[in-house]
N, C-alpha and C. Protein backbone atom coordinates (compact mmCIF):
# COMPACT_ATOMS: atom_id res chain seq x y z
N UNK A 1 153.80 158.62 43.83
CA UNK A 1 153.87 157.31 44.40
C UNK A 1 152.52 156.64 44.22
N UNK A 2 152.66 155.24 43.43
CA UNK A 2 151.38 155.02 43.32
C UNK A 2 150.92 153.55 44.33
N UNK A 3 149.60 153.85 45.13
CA UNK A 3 149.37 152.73 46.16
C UNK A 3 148.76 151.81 45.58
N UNK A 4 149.04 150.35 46.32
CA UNK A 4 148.32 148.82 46.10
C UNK A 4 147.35 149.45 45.78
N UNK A 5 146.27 148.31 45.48
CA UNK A 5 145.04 148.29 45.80
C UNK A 5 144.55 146.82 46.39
N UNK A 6 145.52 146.28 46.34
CA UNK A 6 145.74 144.92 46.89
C UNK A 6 144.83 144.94 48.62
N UNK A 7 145.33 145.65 49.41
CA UNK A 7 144.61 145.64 50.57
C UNK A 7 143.47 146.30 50.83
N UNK A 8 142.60 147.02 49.81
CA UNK A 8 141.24 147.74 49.57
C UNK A 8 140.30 146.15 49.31
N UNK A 9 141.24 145.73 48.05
CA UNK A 9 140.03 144.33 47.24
C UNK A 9 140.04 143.54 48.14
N UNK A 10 141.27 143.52 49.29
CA UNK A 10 140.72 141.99 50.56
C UNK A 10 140.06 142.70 51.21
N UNK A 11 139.99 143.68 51.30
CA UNK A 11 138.77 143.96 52.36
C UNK A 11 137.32 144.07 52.12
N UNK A 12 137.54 144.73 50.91
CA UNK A 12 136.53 144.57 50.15
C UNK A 12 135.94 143.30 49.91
N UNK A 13 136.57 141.81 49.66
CA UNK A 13 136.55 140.64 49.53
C UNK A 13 135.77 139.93 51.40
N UNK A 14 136.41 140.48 52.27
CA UNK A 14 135.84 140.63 53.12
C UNK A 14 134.85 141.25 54.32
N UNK A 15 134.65 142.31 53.86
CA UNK A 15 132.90 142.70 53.52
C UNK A 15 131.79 141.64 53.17
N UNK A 16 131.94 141.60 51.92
CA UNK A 16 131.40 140.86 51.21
C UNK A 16 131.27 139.70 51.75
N UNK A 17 132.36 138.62 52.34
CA UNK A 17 131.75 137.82 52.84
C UNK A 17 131.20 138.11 54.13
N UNK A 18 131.34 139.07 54.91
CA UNK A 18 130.49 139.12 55.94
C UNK A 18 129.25 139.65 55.73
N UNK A 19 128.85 140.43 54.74
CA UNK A 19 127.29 140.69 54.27
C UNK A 19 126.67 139.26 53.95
N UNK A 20 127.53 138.34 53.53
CA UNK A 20 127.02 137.54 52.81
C UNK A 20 126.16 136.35 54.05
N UNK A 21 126.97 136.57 55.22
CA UNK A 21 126.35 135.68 56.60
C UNK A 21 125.26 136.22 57.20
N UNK A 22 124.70 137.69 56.78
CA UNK A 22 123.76 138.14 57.47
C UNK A 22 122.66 137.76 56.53
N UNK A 23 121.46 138.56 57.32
CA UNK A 23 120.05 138.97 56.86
C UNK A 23 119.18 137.92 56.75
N UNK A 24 118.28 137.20 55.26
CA UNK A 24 117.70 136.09 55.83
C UNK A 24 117.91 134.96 55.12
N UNK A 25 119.01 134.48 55.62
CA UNK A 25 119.69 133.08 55.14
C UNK A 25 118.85 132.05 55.96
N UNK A 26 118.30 131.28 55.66
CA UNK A 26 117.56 130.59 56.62
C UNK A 26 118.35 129.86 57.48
N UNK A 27 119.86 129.30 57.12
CA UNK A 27 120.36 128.63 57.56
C UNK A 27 121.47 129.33 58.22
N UNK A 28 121.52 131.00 58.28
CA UNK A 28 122.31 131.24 59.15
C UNK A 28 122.53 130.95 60.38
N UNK A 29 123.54 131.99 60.66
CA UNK A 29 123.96 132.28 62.17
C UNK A 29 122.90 132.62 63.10
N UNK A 30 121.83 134.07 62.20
CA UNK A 30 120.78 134.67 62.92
C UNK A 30 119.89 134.42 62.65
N UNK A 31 119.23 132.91 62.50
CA UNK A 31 117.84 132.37 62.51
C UNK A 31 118.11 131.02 63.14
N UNK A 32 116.68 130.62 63.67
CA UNK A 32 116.17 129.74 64.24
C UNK A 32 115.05 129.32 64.09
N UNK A 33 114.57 128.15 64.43
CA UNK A 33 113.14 127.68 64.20
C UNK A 33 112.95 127.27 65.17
N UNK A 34 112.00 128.08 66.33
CA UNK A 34 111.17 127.23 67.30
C UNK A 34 110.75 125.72 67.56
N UNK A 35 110.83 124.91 68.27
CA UNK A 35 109.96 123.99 68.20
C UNK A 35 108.67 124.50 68.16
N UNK A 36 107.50 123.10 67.58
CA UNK A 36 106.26 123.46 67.57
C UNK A 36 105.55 123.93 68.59
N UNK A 37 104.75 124.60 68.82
CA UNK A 37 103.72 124.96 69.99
C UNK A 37 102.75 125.96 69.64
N UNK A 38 102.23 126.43 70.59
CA UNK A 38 101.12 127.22 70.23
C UNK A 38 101.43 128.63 70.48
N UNK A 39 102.76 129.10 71.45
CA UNK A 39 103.16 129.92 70.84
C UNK A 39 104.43 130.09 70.92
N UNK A 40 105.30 130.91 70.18
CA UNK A 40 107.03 130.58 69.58
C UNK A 40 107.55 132.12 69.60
N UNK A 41 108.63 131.33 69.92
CA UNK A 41 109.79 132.35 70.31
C UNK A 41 111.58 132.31 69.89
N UNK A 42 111.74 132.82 69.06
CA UNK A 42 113.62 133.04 69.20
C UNK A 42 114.09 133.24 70.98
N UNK A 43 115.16 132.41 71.08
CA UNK A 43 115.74 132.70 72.29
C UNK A 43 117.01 133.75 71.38
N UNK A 44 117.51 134.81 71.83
CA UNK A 44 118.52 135.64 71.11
C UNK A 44 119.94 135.66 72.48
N UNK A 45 121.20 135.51 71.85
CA UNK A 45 121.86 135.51 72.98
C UNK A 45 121.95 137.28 73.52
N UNK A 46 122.10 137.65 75.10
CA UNK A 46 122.33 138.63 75.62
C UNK A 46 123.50 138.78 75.69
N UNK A 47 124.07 137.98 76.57
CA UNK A 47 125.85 137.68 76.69
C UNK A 47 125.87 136.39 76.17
N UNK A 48 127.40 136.08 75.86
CA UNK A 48 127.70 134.77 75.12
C UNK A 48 127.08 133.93 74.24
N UNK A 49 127.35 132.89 73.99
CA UNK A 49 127.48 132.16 72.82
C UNK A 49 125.58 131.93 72.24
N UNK A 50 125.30 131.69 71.70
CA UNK A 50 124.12 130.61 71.00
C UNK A 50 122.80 131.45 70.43
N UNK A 51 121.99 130.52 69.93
CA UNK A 51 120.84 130.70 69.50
C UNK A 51 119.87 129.92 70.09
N UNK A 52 118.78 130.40 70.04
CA UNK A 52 117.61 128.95 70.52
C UNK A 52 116.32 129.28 70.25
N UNK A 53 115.20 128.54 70.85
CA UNK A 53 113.68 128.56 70.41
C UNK A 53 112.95 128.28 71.55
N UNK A 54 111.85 128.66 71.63
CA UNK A 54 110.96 127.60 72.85
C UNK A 54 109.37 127.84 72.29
N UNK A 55 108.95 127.08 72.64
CA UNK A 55 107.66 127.12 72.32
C UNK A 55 106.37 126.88 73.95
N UNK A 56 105.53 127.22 74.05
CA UNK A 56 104.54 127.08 75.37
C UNK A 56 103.45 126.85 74.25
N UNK A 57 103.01 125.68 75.04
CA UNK A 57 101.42 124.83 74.57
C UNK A 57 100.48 124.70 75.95
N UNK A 58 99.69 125.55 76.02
CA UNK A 58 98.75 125.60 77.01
C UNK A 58 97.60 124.65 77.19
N UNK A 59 97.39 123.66 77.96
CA UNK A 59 96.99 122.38 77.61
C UNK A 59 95.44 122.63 78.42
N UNK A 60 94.36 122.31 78.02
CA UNK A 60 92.84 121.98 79.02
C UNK A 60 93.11 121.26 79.99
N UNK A 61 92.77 121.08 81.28
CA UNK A 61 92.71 120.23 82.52
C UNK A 61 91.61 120.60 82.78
N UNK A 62 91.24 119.17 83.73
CA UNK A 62 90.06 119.54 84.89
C UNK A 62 90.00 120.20 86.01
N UNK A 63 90.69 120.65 86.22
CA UNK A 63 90.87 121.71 86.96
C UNK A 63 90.72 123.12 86.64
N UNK A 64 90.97 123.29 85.43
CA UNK A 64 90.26 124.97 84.63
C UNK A 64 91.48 125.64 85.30
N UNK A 65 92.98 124.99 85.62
CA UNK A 65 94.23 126.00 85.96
C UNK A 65 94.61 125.62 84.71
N UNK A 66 95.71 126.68 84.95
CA UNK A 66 97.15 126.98 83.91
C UNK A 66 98.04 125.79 83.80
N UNK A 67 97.97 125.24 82.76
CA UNK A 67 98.91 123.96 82.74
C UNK A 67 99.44 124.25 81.21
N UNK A 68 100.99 124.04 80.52
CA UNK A 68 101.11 124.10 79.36
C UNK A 68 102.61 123.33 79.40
N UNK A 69 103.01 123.31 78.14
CA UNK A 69 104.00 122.46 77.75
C UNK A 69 105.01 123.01 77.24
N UNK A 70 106.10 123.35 77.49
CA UNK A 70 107.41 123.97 77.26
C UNK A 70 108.75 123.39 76.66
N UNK A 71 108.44 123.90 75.43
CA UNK A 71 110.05 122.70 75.13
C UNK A 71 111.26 123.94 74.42
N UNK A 72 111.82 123.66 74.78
CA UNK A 72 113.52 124.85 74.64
C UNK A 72 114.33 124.14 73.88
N UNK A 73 114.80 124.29 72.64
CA UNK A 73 115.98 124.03 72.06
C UNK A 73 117.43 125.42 72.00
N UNK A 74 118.86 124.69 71.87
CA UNK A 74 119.53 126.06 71.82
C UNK A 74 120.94 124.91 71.21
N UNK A 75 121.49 126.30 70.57
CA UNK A 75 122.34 125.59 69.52
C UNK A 75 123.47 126.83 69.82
N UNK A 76 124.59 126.10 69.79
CA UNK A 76 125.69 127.20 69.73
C UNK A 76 126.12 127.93 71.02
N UNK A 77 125.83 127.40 72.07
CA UNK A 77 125.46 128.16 73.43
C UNK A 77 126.84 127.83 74.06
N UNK A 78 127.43 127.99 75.05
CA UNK A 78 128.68 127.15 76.12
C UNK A 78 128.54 125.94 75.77
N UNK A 79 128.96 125.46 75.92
CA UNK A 79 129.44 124.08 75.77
C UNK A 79 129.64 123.21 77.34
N UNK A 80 128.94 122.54 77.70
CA UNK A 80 128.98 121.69 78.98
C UNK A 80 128.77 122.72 79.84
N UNK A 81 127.65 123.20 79.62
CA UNK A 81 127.46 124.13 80.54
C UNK A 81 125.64 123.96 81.08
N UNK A 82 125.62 124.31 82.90
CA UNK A 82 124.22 123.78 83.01
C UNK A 82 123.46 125.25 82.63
N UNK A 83 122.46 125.37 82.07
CA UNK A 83 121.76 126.29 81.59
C UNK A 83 120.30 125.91 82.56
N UNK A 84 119.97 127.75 83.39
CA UNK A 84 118.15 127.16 84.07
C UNK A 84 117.22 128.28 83.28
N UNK A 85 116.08 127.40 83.30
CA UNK A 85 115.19 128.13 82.88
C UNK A 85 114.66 129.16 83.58
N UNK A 86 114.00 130.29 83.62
CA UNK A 86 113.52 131.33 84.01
C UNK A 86 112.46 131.71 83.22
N UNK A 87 111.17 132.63 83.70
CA UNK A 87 110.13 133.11 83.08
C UNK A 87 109.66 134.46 84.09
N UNK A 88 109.33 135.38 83.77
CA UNK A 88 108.91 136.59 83.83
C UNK A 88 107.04 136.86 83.81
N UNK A 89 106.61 135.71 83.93
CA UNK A 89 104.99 136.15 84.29
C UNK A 89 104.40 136.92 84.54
N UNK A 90 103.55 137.94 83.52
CA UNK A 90 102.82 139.07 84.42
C UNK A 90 101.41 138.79 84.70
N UNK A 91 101.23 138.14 85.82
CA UNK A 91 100.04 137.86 86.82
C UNK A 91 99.71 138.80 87.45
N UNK A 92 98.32 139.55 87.76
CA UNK A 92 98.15 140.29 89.23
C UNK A 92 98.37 141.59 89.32
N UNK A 93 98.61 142.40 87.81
CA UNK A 93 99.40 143.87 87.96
C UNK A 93 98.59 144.12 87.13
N UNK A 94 98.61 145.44 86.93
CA UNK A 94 98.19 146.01 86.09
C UNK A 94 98.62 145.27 84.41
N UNK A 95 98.23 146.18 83.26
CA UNK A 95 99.13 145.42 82.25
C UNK A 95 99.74 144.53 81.72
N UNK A 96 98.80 143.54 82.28
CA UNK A 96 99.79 141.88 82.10
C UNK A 96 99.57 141.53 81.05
N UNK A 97 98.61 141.73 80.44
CA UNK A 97 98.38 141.47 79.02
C UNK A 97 98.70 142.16 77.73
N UNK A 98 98.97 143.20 77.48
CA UNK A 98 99.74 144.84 76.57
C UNK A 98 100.52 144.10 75.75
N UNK A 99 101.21 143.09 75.90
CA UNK A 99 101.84 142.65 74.73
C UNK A 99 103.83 143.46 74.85
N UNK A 100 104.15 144.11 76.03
CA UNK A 100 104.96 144.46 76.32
C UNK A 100 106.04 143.99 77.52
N UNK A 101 105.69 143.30 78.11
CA UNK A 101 106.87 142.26 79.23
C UNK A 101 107.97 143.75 80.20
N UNK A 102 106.77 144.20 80.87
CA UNK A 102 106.94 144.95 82.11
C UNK A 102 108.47 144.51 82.79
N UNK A 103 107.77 143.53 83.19
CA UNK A 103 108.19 142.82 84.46
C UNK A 103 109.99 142.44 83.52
N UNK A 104 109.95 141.85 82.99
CA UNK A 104 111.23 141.47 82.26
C UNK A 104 111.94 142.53 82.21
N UNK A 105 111.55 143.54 81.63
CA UNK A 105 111.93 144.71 81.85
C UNK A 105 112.36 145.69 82.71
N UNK A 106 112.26 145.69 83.79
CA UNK A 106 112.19 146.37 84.69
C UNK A 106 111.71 147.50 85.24
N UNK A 107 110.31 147.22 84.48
CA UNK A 107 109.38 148.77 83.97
C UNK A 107 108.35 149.02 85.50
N UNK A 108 107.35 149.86 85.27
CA UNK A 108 106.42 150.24 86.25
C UNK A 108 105.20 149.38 85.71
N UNK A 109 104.30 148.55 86.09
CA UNK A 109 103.98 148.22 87.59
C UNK A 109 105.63 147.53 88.50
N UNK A 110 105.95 146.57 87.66
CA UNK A 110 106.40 145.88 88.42
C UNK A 110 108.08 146.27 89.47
N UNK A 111 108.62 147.26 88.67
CA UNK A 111 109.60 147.79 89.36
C UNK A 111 109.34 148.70 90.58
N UNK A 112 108.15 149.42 90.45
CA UNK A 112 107.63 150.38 91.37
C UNK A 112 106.84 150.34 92.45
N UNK A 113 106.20 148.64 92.42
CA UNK A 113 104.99 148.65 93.04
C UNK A 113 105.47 147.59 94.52
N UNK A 114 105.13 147.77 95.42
CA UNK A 114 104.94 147.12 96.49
C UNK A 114 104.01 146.27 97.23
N UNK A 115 104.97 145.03 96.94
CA UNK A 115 106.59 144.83 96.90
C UNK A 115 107.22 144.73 95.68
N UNK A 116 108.22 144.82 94.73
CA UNK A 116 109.03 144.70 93.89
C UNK A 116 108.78 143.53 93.84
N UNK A 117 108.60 142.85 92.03
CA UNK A 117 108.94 141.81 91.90
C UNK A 117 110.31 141.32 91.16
N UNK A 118 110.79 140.36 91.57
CA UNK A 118 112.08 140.02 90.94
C UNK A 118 111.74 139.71 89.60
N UNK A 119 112.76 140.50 88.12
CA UNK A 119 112.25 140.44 86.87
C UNK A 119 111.84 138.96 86.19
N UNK A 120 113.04 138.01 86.62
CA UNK A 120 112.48 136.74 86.49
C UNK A 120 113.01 135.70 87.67
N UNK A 121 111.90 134.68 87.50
CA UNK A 121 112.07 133.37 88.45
C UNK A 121 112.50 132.09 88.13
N UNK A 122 113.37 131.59 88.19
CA UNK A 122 113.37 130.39 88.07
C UNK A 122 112.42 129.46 88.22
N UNK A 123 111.74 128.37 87.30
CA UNK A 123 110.92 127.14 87.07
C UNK A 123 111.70 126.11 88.22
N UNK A 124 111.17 125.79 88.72
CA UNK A 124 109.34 125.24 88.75
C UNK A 124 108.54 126.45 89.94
N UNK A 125 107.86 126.50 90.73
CA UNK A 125 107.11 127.20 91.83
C UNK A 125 108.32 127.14 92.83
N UNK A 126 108.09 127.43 93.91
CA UNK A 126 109.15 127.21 95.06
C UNK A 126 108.71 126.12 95.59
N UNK A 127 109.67 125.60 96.10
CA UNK A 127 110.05 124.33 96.66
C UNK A 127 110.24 122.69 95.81
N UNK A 128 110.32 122.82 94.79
CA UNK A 128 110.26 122.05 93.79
C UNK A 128 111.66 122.20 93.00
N UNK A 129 112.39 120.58 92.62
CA UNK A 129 113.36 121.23 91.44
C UNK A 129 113.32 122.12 90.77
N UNK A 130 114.65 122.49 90.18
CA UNK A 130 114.75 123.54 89.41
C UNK A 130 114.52 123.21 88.00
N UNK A 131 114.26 123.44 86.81
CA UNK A 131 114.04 122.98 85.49
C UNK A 131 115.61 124.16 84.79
N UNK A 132 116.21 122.48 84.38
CA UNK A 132 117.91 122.93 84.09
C UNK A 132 117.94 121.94 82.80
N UNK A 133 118.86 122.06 81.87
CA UNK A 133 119.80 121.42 81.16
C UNK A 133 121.20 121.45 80.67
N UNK A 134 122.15 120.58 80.99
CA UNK A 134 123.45 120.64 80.11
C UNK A 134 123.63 120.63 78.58
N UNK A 135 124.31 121.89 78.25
CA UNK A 135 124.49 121.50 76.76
C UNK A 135 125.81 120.48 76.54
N UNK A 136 125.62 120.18 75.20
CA UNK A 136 126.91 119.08 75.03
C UNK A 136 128.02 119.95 74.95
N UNK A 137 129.03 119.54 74.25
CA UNK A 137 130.53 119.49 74.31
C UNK A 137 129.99 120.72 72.35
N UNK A 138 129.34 120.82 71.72
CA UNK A 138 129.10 121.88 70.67
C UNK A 138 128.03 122.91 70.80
N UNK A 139 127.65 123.11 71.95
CA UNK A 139 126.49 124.26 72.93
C UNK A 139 125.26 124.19 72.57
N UNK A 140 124.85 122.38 71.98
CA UNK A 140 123.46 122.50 71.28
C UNK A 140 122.78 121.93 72.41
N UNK A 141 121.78 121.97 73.13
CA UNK A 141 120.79 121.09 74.26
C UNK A 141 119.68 121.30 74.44
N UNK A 142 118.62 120.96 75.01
CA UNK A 142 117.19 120.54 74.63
C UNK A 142 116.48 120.58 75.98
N UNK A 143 115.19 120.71 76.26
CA UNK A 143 114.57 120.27 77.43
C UNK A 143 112.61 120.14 77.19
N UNK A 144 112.54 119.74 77.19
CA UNK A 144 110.65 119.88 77.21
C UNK A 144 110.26 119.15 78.93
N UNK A 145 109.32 120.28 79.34
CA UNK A 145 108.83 119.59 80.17
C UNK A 145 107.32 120.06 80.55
N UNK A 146 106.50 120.11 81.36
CA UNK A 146 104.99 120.52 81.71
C UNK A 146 105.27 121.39 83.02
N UNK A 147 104.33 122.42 82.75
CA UNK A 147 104.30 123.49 83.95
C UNK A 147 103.04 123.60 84.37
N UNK A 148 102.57 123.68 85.83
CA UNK A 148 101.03 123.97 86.36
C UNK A 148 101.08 124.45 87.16
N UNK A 149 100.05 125.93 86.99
CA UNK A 149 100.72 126.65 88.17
C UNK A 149 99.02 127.14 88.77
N UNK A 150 98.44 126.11 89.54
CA UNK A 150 97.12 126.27 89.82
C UNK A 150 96.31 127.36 91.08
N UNK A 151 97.12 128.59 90.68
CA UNK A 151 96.83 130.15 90.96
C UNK A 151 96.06 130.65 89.76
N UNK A 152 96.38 130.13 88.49
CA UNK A 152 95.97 131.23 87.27
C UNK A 152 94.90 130.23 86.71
N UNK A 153 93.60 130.83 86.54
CA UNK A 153 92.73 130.44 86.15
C UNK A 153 92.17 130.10 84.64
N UNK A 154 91.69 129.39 84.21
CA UNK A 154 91.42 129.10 82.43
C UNK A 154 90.83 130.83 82.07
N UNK A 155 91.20 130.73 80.63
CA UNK A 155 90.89 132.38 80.36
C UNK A 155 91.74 133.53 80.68
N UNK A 156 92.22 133.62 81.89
CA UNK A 156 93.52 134.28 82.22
C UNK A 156 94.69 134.47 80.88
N UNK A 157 94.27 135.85 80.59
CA UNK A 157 95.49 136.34 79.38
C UNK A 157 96.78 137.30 80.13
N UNK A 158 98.30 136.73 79.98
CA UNK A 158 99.16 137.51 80.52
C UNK A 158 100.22 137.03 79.92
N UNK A 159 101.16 138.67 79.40
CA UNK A 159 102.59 138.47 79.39
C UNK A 159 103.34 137.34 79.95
N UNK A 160 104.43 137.13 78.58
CA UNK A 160 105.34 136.57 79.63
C UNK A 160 106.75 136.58 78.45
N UNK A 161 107.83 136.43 78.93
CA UNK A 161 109.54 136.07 78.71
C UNK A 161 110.24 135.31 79.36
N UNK A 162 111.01 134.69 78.54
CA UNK A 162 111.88 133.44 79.11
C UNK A 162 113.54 133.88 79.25
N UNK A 163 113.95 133.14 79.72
CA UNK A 163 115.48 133.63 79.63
C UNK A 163 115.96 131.77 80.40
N UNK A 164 117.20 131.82 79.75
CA UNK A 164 118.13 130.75 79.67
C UNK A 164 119.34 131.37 80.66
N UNK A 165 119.95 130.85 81.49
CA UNK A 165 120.92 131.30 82.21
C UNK A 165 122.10 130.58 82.87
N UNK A 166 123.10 131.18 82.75
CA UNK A 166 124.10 129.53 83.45
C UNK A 166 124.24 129.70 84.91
N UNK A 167 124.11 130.87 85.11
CA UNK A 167 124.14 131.35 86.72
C UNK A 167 123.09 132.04 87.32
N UNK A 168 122.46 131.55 88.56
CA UNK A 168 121.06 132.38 89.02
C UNK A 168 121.31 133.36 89.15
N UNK A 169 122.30 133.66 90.06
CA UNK A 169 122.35 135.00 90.96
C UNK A 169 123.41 135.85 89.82
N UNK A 170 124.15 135.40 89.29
CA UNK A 170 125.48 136.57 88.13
C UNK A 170 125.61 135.88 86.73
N UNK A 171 124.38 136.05 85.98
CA UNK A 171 124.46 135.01 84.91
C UNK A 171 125.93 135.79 84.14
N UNK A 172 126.37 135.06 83.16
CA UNK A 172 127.69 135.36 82.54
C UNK A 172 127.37 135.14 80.94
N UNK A 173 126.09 134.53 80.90
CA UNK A 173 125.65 133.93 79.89
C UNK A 173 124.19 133.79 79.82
N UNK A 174 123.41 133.97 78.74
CA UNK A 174 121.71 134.66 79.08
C UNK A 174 121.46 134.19 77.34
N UNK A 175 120.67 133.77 76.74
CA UNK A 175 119.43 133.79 76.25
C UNK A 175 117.97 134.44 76.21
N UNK A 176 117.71 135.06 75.78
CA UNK A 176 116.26 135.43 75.92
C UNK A 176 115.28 135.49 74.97
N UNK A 177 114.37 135.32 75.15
CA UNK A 177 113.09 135.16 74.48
C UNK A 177 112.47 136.55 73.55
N UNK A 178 111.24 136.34 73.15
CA UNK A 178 110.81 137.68 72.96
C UNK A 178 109.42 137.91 74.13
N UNK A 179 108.65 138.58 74.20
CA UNK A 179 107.62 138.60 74.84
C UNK A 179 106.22 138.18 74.34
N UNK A 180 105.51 137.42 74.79
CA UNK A 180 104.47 137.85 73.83
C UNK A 180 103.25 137.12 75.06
N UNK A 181 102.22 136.77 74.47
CA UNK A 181 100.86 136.75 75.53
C UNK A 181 99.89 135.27 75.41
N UNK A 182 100.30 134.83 76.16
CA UNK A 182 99.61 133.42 76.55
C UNK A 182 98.38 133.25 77.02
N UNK A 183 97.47 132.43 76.87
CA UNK A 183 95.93 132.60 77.44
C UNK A 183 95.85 131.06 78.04
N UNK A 184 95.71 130.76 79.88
CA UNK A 184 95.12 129.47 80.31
C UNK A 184 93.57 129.46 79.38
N UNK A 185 93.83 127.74 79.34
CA UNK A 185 93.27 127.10 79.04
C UNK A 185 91.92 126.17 80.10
């Protein structure tokens, strides 16, 4: 009895086009381009839909605090959905600077030490709006805004990670950043 081969070559046919969507297509699925800043990041989805970027620009003030400029793009994400920002700061611990995002993590200092810090916080400080955006109706949406957080002093080098979320307390849907190490200005 001799078999097709008819259903080997479509699969084979389809392979092929799915190799063909990976790796480094610039214009794929799995790339992105940051907005500009001083320093850049892929947002990668955790759960659900999208891609995105953000960039932090750490700006001089007279004040010699931490002030910088944050702008988030994301493409492909839910659709009409409010998305908040979050960041993972390692201030005040050991290791804040290592180039490894502890705290995001749920690693030691910050999982172990007393008191526990929560892995990330929602923007802005407490008592202040929250820093949110809706994506449209095709999951692409945008936000830039300025952060000052006049605890951390100019020179101050420390970790940090972002994460995108549709829900504070049970996100269903997450974005995240990579880690990497910011220096006030």
């Amino acid at each position: 009895m001799r078999r097709s081969s008819a259903p080997f070559v479509a699969l084979a046919g389809t392979a092929v086009a799915l190799l063909a969507g990976c790796g480094d297509n610039p214009s794929g699925p799995d790339t992105f381009t940051p907005p500009d800043g001083t320093h850049q990041s892929v947002l990668a989805a955790v759960t659900g839909p999208g891609i995105g970027g953000l960039s932090v620009s750490p700006v001089a003030i007279a004040s010699k605090t931490f002030d910088a400029v944050i702008k988030i793009r994301v493409e492909g994400a839910r659709a009409n959905t409010t998305y908040y920002v979050q960041r993972a700061p390692e201030i005040g611990r050991a290791s804040g600077a290592d180039g490894i995002c502890q705290r995001a993590l749920g690693q030691s200092p910050w999982s172990a030490s007393d008191p526990a810090a929560a892995a990330f916080v929602t923007f802005p400080l407490a008592g202040a709006p929250g820093v949110n955006f809706t994506t449209l109706s095709n999951g692409n949406g945008s936000i830039d805004f300025e952060f000052a957080a006049p605890t951390i002093a100019a020179g101050t080098a420390f970790d940090v990670m972002f994460r995108l979320v549709d829900n504070v307390d049970a996100p269903a849907a997450e974005l995240r950043s990579g880690c990497f190490t910011v220096t006030a200005k």
